[in-house]
C-alpha atoms as a PDB file:
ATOM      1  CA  UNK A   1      14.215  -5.187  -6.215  1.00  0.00           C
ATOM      2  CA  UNK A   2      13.693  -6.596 -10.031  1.00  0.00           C
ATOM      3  CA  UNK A   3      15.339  -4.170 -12.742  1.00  0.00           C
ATOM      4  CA  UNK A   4      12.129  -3.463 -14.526  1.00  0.00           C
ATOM      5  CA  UNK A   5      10.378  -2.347 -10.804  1.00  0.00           C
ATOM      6  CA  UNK A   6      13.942  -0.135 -10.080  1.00  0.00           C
ATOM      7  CA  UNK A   7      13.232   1.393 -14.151  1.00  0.00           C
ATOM      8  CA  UNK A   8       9.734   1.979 -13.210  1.00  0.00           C
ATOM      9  CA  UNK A   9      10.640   3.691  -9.884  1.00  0.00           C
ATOM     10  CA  UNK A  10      13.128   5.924 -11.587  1.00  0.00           C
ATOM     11  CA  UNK A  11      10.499   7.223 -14.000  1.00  0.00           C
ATOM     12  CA  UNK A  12       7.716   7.345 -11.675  1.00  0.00           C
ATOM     13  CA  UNK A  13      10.883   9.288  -9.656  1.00  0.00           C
ATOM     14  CA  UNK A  14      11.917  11.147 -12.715  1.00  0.00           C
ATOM     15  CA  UNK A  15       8.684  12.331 -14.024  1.00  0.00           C
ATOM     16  CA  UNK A  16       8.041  15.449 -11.956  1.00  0.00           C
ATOM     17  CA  UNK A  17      10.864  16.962 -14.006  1.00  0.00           C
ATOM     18  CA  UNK A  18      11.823  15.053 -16.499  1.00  0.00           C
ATOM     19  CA  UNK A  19       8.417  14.777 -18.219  1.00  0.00           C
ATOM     20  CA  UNK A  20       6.126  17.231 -16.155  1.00  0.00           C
ATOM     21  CA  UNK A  21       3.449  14.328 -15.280  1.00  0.00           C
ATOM     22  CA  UNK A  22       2.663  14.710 -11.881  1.00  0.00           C
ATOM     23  CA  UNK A  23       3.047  10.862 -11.844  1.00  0.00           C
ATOM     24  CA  UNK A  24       4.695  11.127  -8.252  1.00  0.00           C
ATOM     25  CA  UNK A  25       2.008  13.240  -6.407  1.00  0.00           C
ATOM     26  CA  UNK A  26      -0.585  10.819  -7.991  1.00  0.00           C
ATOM     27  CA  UNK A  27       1.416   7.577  -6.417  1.00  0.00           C
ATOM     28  CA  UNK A  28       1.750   9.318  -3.304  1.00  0.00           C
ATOM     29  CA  UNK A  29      -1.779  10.278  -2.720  1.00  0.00           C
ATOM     30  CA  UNK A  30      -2.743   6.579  -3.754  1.00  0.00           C
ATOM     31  CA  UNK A  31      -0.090   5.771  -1.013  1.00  0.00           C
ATOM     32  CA  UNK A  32      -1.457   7.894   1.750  1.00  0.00           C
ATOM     33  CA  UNK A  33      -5.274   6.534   0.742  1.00  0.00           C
ATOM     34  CA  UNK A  34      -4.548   2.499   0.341  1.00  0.00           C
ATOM     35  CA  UNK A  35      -2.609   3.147   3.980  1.00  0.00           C
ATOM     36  CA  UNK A  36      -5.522   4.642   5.463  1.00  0.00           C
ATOM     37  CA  UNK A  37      -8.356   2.227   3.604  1.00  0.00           C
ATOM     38  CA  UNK A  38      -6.219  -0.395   5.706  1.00  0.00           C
ATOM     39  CA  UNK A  39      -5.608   0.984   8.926  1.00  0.00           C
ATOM     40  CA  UNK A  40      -9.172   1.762   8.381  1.00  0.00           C
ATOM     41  CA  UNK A  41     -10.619  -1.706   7.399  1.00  0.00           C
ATOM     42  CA  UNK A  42      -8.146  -3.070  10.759  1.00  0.00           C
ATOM     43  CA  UNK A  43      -9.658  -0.638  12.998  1.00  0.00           C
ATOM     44  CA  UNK A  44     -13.350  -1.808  11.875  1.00  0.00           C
ATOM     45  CA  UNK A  45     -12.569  -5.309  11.739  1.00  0.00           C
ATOM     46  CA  UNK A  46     -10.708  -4.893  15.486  1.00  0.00           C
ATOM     47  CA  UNK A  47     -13.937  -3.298  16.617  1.00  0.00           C
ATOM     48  CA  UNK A  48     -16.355  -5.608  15.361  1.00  0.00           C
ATOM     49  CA  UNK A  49     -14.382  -8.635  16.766  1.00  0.00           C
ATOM     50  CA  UNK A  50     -14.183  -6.838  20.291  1.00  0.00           C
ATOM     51  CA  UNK A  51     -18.354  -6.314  19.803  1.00  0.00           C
ATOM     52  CA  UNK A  52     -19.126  -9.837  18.729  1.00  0.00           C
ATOM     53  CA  UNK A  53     -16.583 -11.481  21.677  1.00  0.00           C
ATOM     54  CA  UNK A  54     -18.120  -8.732  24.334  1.00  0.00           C
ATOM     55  CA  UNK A  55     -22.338 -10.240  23.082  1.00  0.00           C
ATOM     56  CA  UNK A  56     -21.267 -13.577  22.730  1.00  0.00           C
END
């Protein structure tokens, strides 16, 4: 990992004591809702190829 990602870690890491910005929760939830936007978007585009290969 580049230093200036690792310093940035560390803060975002730090934060939730350190400066009382709930930095981390924020990251997390933005975690948990890119993961599902792409198991999402996989399942949709999965489904859609299955439909157009089951007409066609």
């Amino acid at each position: 990992m580049l230093p200036q990602l690792k310093m940035i870690y560390d803060i975002i890491n730090a934060s939730d004591d350190g400066f009382g910005l709930p930095i981390k929760g924020i990251v997390s939830k933005l975690k948990k809702i890119i993961l599902l936007g792409v198991i999402l978007s996989i399942s949709v585009g999965v489904g859609i190829g299955y439909l157009i290969f089951e007409v066609v």
